[in-house]
PDB file of N, CA and C in Angstrom:
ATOM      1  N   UNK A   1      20.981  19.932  -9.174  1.00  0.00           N
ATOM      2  CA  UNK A   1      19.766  19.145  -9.229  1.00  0.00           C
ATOM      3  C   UNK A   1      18.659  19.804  -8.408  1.00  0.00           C
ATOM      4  N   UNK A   2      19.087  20.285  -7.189  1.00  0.00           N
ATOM      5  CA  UNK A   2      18.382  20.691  -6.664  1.00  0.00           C
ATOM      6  C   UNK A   2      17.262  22.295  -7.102  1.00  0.00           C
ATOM      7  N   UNK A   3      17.759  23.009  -8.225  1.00  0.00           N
ATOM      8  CA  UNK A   3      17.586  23.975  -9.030  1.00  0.00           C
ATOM      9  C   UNK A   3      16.073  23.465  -9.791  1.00  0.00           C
ATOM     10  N   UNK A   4      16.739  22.040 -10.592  1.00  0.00           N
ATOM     11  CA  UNK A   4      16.101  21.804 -11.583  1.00  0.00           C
ATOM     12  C   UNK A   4      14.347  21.127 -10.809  1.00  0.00           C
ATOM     13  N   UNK A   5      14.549  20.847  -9.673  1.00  0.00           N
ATOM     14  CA  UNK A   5      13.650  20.217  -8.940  1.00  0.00           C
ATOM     15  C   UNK A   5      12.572  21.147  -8.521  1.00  0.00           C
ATOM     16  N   UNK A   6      13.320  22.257  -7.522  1.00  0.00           N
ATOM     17  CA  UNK A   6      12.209  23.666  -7.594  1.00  0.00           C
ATOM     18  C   UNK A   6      11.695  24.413  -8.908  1.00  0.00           C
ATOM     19  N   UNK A   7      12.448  24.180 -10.023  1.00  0.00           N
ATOM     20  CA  UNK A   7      12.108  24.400 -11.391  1.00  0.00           C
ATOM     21  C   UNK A   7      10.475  23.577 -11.466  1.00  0.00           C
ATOM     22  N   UNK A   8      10.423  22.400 -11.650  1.00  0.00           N
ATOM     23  CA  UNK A   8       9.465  21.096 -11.491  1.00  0.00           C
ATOM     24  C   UNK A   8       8.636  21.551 -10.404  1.00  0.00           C
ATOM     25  N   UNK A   9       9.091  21.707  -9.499  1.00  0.00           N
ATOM     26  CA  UNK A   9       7.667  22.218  -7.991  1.00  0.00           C
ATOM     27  C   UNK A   9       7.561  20.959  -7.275  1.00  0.00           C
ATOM     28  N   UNK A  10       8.625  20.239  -7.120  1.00  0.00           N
ATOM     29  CA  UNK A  10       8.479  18.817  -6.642  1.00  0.00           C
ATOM     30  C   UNK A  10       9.666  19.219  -5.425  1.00  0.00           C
ATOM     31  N   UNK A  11       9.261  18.592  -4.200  1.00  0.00           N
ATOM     32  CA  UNK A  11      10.049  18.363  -3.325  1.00  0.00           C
ATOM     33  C   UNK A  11      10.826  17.244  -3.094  1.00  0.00           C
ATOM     34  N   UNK A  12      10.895  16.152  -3.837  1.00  0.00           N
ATOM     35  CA  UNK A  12      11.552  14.751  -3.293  1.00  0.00           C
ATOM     36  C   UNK A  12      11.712  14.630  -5.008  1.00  0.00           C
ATOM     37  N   UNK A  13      12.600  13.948  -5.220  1.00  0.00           N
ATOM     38  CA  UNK A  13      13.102  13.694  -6.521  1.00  0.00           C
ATOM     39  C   UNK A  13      12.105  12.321  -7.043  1.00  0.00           C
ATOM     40  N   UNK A  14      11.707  11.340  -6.101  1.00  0.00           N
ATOM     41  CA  UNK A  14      10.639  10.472  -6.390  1.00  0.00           C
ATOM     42  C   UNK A  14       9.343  11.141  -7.083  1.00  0.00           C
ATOM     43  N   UNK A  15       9.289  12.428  -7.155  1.00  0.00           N
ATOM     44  CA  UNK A  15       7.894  12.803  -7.512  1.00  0.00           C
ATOM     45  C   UNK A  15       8.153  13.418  -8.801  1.00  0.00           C
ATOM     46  N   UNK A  16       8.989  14.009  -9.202  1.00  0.00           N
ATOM     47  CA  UNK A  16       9.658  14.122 -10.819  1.00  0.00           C
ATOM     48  C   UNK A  16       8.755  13.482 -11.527  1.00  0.00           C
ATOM     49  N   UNK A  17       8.460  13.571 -12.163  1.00  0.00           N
ATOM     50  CA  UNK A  17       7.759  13.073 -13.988  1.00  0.00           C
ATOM     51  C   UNK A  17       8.810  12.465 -14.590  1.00  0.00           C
ATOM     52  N   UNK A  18       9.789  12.412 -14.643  1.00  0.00           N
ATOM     53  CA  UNK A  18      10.829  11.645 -15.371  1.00  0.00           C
ATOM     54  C   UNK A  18      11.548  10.699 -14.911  1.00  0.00           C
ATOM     55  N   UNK A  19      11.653  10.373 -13.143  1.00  0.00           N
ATOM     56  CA  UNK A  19      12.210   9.766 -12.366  1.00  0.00           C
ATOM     57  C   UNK A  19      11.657   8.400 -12.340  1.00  0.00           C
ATOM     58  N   UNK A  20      10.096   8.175 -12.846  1.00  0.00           N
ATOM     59  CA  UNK A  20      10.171   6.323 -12.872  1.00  0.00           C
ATOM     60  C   UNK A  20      10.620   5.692 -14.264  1.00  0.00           C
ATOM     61  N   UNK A  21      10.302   6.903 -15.318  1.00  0.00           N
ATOM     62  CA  UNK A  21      10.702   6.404 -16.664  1.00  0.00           C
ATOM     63  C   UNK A  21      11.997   5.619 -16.711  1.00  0.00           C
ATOM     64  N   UNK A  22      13.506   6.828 -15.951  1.00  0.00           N
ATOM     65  CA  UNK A  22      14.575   6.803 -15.963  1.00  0.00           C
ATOM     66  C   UNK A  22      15.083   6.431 -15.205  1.00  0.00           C
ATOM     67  N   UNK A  23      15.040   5.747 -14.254  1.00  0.00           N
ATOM     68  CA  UNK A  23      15.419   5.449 -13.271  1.00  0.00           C
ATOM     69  C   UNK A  23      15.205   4.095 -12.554  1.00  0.00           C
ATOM     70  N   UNK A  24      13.867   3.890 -12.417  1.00  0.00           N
ATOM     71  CA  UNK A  24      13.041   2.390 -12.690  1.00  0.00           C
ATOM     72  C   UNK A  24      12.267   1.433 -13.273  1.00  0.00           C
ATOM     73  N   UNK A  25      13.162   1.875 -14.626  1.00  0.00           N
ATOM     74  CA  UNK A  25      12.345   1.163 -15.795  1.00  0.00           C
ATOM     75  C   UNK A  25      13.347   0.034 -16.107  1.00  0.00           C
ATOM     76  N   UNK A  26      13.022  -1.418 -16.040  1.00  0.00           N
ATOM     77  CA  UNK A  26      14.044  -2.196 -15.864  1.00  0.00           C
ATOM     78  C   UNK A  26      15.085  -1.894 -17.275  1.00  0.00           C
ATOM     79  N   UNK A  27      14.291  -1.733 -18.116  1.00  0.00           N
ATOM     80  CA  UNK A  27      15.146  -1.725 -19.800  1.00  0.00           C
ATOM     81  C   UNK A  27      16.159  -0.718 -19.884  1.00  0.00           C
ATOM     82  N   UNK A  28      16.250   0.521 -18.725  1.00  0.00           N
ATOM     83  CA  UNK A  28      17.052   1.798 -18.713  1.00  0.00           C
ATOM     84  C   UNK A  28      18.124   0.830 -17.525  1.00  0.00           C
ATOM     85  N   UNK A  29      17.931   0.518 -16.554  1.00  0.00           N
ATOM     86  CA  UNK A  29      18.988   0.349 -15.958  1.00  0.00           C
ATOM     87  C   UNK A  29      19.865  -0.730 -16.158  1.00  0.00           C
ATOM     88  N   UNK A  30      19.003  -1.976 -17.256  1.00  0.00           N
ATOM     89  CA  UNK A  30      20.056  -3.113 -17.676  1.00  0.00           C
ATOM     90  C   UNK A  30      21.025  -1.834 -18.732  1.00  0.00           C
ATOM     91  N   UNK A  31      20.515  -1.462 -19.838  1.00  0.00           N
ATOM     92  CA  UNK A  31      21.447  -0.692 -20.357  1.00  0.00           C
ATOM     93  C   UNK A  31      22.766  -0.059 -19.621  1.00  0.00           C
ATOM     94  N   UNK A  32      22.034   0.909 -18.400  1.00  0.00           N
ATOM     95  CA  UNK A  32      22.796   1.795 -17.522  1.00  0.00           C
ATOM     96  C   UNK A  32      24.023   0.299 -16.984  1.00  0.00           C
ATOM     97  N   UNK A  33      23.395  -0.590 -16.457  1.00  0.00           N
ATOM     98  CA  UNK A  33      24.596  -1.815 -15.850  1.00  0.00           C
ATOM     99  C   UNK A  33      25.455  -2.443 -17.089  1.00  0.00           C
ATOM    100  N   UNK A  34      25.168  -2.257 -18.522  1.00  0.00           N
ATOM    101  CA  UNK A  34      26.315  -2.677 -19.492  1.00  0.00           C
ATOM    102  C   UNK A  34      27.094  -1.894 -19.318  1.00  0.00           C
ATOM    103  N   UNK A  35      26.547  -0.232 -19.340  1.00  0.00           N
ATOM    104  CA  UNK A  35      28.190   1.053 -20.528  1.00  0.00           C
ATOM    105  C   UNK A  35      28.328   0.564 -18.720  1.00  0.00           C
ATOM    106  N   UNK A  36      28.355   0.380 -17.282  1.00  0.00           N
ATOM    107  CA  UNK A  36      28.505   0.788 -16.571  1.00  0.00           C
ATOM    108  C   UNK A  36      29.936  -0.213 -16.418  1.00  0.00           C
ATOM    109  N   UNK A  37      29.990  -1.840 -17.060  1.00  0.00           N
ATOM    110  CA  UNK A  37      31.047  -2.826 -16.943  1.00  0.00           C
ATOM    111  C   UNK A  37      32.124  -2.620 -18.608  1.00  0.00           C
ATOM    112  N   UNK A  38      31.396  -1.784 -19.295  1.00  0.00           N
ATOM    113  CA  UNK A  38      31.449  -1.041 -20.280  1.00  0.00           C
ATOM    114  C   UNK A  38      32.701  -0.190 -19.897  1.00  0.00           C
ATOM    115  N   UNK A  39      32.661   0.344 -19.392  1.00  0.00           N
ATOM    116  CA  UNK A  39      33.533   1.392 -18.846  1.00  0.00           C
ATOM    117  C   UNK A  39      34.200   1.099 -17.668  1.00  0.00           C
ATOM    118  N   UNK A  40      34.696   0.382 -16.809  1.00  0.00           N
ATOM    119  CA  UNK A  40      34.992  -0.023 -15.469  1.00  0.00           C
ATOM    120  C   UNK A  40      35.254  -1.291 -15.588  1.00  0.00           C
ATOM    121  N   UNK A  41      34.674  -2.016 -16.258  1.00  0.00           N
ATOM    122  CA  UNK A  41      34.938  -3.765 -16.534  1.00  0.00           C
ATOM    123  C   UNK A  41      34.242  -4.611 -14.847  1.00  0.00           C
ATOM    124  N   UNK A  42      34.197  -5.517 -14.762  1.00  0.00           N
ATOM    125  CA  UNK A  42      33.241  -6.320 -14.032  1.00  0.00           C
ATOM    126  C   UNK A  42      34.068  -5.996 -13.019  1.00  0.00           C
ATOM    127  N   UNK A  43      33.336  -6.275 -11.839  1.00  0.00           N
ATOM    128  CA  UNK A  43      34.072  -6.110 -10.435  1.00  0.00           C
ATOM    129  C   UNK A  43      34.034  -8.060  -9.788  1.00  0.00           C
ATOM    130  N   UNK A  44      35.312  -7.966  -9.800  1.00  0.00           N
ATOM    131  CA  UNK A  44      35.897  -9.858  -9.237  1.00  0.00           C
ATOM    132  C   UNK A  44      35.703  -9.678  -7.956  1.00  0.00           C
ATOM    133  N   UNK A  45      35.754 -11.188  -7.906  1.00  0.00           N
ATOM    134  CA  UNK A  45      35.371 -11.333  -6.124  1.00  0.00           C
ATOM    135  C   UNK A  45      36.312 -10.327  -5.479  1.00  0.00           C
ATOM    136  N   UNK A  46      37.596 -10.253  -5.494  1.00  0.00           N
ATOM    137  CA  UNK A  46      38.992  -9.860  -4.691  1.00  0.00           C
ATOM    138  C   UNK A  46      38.455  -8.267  -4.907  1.00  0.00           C
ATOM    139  N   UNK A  47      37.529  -7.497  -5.390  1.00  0.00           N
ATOM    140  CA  UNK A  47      37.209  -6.545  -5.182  1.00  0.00           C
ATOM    141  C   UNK A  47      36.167  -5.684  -4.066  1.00  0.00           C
ATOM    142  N   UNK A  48      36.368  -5.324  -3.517  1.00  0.00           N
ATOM    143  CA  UNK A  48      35.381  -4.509  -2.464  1.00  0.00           C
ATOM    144  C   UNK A  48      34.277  -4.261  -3.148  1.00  0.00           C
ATOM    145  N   UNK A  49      33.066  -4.305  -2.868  1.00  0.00           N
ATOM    146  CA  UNK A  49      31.563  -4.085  -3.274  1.00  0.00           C
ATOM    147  C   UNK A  49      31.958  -2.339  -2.857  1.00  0.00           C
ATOM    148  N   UNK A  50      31.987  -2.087  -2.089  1.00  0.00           N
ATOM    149  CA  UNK A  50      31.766  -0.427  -1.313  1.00  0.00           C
ATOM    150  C   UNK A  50      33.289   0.038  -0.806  1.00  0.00           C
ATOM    151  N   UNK A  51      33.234   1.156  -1.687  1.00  0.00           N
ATOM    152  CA  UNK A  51      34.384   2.290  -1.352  1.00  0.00           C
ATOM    153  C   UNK A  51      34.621   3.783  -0.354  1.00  0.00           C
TER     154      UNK A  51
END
C-alpha cells in the first residue's frame, strides 16, 4: 500500500482520491458489513468484540 500511495504523491492515506468514495461512503460499507456476516456469520454476545 504503501508503494501505491507514493505512486498517488499523497502522504496519509486520508488524502487518496479514492479513500472517501470507498471507504466512507455509507452505501460501500453497509455492503462491506453484509459479505462481512456473509462470510463469518454474526458475532453473539458470548463472543469477544476484539482479538
Amino acid at each position: 500500500m504503501i508503494e501505491r500511495m507514493d505512486e498517488a504523491g499523497v502522504k496519509c492515506i486520508t488524502e487518496h482520491t479514492g479513500f472517501k468514495a470507498n471507504c466512507l461512503h455509507s452505501d460501500v460499507i453497509e455492503v462491506s458489513f453484509y459479505e462481512f456476516l456473509d462470510v463469518n456469520g454474526p458475532i453473539g454476545d458470548e463472543e469477544p468484540i476484539h482479538e
